[in-house]
N, C-alpha and C. Protein backbone atom coordinates (compact mmCIF):
# COMPACT_ATOMS: atom_id res chain seq x y z
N UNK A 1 47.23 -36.42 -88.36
CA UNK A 1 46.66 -35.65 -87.28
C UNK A 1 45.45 -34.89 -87.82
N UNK A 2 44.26 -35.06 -86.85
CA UNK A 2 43.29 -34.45 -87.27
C UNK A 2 43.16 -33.09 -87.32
N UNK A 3 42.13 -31.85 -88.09
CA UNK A 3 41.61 -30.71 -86.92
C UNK A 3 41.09 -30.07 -85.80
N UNK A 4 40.88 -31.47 -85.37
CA UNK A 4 39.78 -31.60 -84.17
C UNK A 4 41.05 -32.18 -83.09
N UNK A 5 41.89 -32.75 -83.33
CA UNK A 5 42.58 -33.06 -82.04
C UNK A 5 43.66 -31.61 -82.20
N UNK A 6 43.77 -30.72 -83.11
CA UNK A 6 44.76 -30.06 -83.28
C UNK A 6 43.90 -28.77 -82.40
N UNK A 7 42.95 -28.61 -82.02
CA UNK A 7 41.71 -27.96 -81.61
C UNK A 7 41.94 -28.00 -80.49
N UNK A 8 42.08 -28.94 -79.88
CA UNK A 8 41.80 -29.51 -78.50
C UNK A 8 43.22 -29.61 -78.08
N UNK A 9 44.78 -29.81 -78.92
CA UNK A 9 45.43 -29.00 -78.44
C UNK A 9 46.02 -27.41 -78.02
N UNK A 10 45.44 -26.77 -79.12
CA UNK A 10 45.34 -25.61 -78.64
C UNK A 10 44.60 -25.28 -77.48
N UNK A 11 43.53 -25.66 -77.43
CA UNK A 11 42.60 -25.31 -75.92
C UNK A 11 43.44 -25.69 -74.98
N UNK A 12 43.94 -26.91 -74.86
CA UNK A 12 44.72 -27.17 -73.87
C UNK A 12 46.27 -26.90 -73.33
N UNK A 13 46.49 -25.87 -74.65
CA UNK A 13 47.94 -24.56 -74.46
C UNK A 13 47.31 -23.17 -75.07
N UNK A 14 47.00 -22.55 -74.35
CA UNK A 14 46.70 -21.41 -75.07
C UNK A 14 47.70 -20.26 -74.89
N UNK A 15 48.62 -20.54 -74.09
CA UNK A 15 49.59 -19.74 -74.45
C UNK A 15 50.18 -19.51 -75.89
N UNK A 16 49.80 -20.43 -76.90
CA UNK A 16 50.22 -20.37 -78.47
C UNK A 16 49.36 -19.18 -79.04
N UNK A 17 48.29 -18.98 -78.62
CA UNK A 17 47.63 -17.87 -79.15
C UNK A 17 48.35 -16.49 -78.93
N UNK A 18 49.15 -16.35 -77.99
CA UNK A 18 50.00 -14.92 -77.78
C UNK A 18 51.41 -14.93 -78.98
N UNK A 19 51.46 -16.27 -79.31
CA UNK A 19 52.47 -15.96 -80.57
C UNK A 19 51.40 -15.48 -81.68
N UNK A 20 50.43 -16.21 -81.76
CA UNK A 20 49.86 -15.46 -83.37
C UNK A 20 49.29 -14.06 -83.19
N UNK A 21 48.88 -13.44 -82.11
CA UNK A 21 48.22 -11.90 -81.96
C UNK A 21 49.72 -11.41 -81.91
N UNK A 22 50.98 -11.57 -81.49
CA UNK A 22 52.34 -10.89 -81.71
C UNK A 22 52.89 -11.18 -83.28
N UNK A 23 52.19 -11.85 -84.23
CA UNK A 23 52.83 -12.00 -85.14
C UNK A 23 53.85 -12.97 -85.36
N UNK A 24 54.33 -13.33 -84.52
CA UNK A 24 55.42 -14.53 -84.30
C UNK A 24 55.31 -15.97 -85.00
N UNK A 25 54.24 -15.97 -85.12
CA UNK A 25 53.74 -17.51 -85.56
C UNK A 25 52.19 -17.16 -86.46
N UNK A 26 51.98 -18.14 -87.22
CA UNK A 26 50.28 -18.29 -87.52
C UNK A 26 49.97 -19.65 -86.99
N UNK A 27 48.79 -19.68 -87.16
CA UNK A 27 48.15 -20.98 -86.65
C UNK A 27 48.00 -22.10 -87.98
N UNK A 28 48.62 -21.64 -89.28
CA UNK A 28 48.63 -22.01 -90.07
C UNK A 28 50.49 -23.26 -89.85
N UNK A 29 51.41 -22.67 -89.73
CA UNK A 29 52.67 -22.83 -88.87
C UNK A 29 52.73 -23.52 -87.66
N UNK A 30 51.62 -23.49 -87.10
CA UNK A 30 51.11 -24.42 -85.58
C UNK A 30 50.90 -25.53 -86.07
N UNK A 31 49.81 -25.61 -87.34
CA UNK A 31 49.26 -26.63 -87.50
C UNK A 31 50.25 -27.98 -88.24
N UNK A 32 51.17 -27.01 -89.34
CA UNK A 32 51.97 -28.00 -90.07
C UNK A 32 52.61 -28.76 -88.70
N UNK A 33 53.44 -27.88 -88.12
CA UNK A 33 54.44 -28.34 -87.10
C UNK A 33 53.72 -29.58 -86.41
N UNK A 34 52.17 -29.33 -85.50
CA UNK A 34 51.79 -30.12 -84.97
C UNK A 34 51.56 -31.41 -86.30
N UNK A 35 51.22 -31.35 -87.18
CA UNK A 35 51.17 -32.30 -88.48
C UNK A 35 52.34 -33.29 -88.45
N UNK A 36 53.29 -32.30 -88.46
CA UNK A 36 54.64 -33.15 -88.63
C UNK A 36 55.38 -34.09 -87.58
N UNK A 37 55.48 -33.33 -86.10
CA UNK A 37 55.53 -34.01 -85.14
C UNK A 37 54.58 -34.04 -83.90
N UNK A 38 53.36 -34.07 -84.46
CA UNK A 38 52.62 -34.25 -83.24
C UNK A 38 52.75 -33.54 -81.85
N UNK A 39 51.97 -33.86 -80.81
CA UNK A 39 52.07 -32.95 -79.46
C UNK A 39 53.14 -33.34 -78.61
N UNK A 40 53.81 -34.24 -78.60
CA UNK A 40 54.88 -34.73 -77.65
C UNK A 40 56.24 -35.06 -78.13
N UNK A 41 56.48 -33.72 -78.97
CA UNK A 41 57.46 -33.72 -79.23
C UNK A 41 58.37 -32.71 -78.67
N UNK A 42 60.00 -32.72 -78.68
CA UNK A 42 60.37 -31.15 -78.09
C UNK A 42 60.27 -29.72 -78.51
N UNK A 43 59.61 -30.21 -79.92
CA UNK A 43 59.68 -28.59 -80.63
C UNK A 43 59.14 -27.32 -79.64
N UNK A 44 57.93 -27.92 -78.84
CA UNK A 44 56.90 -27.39 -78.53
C UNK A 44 57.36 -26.66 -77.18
N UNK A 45 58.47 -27.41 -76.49
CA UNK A 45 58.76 -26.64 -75.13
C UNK A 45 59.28 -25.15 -75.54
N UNK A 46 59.61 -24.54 -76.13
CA UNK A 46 59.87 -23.16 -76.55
C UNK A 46 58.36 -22.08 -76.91
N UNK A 47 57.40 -23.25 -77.31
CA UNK A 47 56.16 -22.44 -77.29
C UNK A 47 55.08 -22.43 -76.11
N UNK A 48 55.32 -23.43 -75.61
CA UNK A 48 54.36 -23.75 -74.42
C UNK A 48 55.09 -23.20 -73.43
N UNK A 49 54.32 -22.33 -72.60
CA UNK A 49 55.21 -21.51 -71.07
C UNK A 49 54.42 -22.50 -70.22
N UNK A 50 54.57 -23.18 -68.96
CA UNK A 50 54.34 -23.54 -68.28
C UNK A 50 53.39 -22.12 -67.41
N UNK A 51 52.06 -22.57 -66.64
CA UNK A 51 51.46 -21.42 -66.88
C UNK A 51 51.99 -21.14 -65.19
N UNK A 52 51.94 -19.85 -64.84
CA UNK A 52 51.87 -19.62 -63.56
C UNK A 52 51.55 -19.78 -62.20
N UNK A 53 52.04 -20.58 -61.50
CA UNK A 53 50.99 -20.79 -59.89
C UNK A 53 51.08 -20.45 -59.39
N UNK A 54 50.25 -20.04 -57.98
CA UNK A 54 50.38 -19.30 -56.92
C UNK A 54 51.14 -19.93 -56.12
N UNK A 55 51.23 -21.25 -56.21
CA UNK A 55 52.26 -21.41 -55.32
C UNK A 55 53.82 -20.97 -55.13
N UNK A 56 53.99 -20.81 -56.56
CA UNK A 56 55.31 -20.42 -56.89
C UNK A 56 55.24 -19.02 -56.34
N UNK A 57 54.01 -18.06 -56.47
CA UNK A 57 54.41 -16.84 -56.20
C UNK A 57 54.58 -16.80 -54.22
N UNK A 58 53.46 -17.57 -53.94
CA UNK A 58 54.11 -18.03 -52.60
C UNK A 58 54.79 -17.81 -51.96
N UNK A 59 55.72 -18.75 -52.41
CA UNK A 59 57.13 -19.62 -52.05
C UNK A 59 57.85 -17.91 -51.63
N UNK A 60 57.87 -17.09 -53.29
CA UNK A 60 58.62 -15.60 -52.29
C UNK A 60 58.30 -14.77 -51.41
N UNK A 61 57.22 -14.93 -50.92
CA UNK A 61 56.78 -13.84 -50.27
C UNK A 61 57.31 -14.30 -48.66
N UNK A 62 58.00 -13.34 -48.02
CA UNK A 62 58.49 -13.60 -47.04
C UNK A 62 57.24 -13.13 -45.77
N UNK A 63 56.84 -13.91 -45.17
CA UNK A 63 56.00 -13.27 -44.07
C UNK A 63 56.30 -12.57 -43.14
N UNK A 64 57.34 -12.28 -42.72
CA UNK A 64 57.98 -11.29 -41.63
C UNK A 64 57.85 -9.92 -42.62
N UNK A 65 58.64 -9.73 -43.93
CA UNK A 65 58.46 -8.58 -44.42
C UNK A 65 57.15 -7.99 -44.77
N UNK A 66 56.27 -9.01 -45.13
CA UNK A 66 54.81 -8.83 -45.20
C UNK A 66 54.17 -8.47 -43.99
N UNK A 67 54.39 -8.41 -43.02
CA UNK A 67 53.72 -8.16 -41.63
C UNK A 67 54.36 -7.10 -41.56
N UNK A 68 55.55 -6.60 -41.94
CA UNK A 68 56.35 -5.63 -41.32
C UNK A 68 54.96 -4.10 -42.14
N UNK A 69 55.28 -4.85 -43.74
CA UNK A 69 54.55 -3.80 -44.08
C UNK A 69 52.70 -3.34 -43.65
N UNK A 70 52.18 -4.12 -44.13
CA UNK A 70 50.97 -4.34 -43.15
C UNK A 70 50.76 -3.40 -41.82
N UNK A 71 51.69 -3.71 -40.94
CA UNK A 71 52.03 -3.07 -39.76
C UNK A 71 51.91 -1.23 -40.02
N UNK A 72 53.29 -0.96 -40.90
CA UNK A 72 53.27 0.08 -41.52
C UNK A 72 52.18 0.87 -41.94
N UNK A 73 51.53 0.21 -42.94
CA UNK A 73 49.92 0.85 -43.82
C UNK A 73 49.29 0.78 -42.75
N UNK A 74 49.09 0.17 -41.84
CA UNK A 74 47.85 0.29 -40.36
C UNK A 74 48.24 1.63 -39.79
N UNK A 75 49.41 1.52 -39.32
CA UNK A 75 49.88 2.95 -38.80
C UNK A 75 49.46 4.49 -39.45
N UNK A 76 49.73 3.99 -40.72
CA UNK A 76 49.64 5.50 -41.47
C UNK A 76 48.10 5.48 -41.66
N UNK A 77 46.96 4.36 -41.45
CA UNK A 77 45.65 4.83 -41.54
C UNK A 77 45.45 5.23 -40.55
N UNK A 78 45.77 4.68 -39.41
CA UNK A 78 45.06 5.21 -38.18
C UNK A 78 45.53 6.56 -38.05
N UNK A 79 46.93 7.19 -38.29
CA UNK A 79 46.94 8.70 -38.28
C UNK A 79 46.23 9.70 -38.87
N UNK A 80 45.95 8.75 -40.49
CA UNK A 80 45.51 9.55 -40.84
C UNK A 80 43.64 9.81 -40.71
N UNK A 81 43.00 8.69 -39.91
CA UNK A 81 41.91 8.40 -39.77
C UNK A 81 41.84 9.86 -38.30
N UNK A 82 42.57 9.54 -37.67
CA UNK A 82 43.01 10.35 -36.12
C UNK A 82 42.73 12.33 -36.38
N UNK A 83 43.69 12.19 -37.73
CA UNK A 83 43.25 13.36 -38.22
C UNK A 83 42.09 13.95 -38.71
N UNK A 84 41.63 13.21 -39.42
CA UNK A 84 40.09 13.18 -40.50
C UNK A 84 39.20 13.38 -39.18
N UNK A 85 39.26 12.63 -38.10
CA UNK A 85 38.43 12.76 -37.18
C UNK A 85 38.78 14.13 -36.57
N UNK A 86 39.68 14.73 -36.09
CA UNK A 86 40.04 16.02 -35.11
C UNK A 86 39.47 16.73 -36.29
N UNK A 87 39.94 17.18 -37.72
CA UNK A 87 39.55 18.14 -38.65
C UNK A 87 37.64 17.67 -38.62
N UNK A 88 36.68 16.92 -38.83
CA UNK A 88 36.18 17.28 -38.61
C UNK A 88 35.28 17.49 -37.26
N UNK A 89 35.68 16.86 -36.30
CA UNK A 89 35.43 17.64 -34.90
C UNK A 89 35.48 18.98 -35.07
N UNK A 90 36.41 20.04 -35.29
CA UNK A 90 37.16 21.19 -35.29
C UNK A 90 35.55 21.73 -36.21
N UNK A 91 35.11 21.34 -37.28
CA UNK A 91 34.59 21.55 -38.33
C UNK A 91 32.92 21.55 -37.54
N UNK A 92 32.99 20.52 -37.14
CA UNK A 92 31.38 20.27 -36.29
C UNK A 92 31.05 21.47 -35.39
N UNK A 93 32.14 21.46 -34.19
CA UNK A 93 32.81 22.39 -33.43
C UNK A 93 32.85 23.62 -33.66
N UNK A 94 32.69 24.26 -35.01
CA UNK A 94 33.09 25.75 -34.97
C UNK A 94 34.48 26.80 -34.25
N UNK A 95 35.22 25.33 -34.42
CA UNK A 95 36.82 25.96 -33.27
C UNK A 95 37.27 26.75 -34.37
N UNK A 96 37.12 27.66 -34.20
CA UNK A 96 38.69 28.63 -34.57
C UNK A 96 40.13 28.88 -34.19
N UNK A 97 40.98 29.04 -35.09
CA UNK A 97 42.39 29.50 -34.24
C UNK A 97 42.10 30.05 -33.04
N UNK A 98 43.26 30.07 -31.99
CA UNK A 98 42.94 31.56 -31.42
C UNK A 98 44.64 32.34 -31.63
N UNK A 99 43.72 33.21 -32.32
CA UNK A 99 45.09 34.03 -32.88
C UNK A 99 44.80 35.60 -32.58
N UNK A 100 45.12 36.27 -31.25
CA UNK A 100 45.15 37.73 -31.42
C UNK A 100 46.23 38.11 -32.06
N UNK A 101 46.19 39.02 -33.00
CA UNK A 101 46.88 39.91 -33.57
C UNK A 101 46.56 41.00 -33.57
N UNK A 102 47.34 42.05 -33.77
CA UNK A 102 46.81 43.16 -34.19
C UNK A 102 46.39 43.38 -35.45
N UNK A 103 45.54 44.17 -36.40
CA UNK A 103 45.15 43.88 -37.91
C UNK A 103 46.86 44.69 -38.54
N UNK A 104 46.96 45.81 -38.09
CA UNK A 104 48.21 46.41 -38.53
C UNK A 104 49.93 45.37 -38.28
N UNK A 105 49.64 44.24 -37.55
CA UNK A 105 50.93 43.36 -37.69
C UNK A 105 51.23 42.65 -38.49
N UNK A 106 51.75 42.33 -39.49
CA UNK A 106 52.02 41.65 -40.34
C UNK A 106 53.38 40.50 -40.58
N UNK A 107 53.44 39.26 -40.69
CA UNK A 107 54.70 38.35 -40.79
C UNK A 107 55.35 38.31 -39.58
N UNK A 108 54.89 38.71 -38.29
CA UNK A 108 55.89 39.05 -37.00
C UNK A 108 56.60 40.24 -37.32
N UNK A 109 56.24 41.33 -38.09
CA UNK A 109 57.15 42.63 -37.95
C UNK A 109 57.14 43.45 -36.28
């Protein structure tokens, strides 16, 4: 086995590179192994992760609960948009409380 096809397997798993930055492996240890039995052997399914797809993440996402939430976060913007708007109306506005008190009342005494 060459260095150049041992090259071009790594490019084409690079999940092996997260064993040598963890210490787990060197690429020195990659290389014998690949030396000894080549790329299609079983050693390798323990190092190679099959990489992630979206489809798989997909598959869980339930669309009813996803709408439910969605639904939810819309709600709580528009309140809170509802508000942002009255506070600054109020603000544009110059509204004040209207609160008579007397200055001598204090807490509802």
């Amino acid at each position: 086995m060459s260095k150049e096809s041992f090259k071009n397997f790594v490019s084409q798993n690079p999940s092996l590179a997260t064993y040598v930055e963890n210490d787990t492996m060197t690429w020195q240890k990659f290389y014998e192994l690949y030396d000894m039995y080549g790329e299609s052997d079983e050693i390798w399914q323990k190092y190679l992760k099959p990489s992630p797809k979206i489809t798989t993440f997909l598959d869980k996402v339930d669309p009813d609960n996803l709408k439910q939430h969605l639904d939810t976060a819309k709600k709580a913007l528009d309140i809170f948009s509802e508000l942002a708007t009255k506070t600054t109306d109020n603000i544009n506005n110059n509204v004040k409380p209207n609160i008579e008190r007397p200055l001598s009342k204090f807490f509802g005494d």
